[in-house]
Protein backbone atom coordinates (compact mmCIF):
# COMPACT_ATOMS: atom_id res chain seq x y z
CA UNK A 1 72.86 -105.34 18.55
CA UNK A 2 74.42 -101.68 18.00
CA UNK A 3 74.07 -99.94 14.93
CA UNK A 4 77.60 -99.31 12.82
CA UNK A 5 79.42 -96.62 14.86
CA UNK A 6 77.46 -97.23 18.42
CA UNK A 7 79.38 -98.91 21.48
CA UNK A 8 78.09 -102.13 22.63
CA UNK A 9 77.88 -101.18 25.86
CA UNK A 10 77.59 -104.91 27.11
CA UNK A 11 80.60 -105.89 25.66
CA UNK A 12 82.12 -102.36 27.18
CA UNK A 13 81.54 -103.56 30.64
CA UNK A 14 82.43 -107.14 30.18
CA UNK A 15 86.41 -105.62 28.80
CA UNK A 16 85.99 -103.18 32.02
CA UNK A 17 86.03 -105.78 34.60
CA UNK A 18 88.33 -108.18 32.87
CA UNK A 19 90.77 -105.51 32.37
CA UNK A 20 90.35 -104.40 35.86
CA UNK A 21 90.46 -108.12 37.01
CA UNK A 22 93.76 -108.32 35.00
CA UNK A 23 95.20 -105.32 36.47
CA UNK A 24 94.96 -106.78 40.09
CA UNK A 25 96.83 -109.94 39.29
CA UNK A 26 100.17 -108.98 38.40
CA UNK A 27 100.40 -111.65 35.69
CA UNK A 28 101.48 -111.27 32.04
CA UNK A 29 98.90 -110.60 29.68
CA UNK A 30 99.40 -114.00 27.83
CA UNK A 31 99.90 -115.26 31.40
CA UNK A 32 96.28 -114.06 32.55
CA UNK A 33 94.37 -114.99 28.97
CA UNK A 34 96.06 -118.39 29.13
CA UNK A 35 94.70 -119.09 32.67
CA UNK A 36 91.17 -117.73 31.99
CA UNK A 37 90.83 -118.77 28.15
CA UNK A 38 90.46 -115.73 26.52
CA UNK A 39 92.06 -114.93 23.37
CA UNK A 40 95.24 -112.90 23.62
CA UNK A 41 94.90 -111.03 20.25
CA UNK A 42 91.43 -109.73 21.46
CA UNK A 43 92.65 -108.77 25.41
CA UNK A 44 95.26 -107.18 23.72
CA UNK A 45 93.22 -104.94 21.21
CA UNK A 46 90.38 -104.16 23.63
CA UNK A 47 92.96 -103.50 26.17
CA UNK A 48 94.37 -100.87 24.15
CA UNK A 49 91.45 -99.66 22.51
CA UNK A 50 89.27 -99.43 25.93
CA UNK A 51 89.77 -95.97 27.28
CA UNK A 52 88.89 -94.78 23.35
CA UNK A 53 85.73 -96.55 23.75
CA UNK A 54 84.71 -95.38 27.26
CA UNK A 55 84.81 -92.20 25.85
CA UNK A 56 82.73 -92.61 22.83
CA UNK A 57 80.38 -94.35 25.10
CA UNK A 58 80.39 -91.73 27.80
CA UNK A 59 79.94 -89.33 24.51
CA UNK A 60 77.05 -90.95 23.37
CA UNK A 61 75.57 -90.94 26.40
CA UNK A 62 76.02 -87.63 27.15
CA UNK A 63 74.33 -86.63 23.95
CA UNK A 64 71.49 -89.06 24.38
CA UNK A 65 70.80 -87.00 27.66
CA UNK A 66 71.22 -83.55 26.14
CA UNK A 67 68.67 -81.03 27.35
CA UNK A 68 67.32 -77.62 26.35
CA UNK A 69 67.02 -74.32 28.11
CA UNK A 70 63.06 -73.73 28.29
CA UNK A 71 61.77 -70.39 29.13
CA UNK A 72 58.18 -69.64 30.38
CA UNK A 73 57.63 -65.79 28.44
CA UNK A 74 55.07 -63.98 29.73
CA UNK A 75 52.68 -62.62 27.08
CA UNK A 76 49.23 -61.47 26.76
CA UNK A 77 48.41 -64.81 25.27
CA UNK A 78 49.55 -66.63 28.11
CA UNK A 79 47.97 -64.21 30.88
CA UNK A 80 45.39 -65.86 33.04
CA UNK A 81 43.00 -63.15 32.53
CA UNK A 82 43.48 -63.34 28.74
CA UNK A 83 40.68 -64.52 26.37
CA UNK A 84 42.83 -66.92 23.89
CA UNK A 85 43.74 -70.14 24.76
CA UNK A 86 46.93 -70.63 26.73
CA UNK A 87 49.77 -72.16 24.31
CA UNK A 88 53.65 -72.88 25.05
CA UNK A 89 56.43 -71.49 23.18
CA UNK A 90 59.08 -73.94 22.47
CA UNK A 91 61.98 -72.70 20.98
CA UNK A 92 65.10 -75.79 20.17
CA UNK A 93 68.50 -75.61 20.23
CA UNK A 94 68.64 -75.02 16.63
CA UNK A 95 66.00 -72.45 16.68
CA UNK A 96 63.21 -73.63 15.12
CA UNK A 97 60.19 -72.19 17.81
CA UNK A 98 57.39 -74.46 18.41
CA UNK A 99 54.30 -72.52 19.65
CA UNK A 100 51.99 -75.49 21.25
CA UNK A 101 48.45 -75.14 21.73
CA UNK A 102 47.23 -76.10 25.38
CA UNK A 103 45.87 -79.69 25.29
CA UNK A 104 48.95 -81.41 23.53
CA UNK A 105 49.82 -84.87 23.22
CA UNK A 106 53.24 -84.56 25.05
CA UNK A 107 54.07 -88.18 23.43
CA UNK A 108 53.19 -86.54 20.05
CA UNK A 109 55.35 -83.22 20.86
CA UNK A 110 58.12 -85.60 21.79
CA UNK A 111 58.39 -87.14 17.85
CA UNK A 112 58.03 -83.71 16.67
CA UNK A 113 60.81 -82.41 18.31
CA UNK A 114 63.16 -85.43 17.62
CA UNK A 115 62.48 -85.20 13.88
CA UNK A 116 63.04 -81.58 13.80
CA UNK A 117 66.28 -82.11 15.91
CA UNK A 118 67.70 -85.48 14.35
């Protein structure tokens, strides 16, 4: 079940294709609830309140997927010929910079850098 504010995105695609199914009849909109036994009062609202959904979902989804720009620097830290260990420099979106020790846990990087960036 989505969290207050999320899109359902079940219940997105089920309006979609009944919408879309509706749209190819020609019929009424009581006309086309009556024959398939769904509620006017809800085709009516989701009908009108679909393509402000799709956005918010396409929104969400979009942020969900955002990436950052990652740079490889070279430094006399990371040289191969250098004596220190080799580390990666991370620096987010917000620009908090991350310098990582070779030998990470990328699972354990990958909390780290969603609680800085939540």
């Amino acid at each position: 079940m989505p969290k207050k504010g999320e899109v359902d995105l079940q219940k997105l695609e089920y309006w979609k294709s009944v919408i879309a199914d509706f749209e190819k009849t020609g019929l009424s909109g009581q006309a086309y609830c009556k024959q398939k036994g769904i509620p006017y009062t809800a085709f009516a609202m989701r009908r009108r309140r679909l393509p402000e959904t799709i956005r918010a979902a396409a929104k969400a989804k979009a942020k969900a997927h955002e990436f950052a720009e990652v740079a490889i620097k070279d430094s006399p830290a990371n040289t191969p010929s250098s004596s220190s260990a080799e580390r990666l420099e991370l620096v987010l979106p917000k620009g908090t910079v991350l310098r990582i020790p070779n030998g990470y846990s990328p699972a354990a990087l990958s909390k780290i850098v969603s609680a800085l960036e939540g």
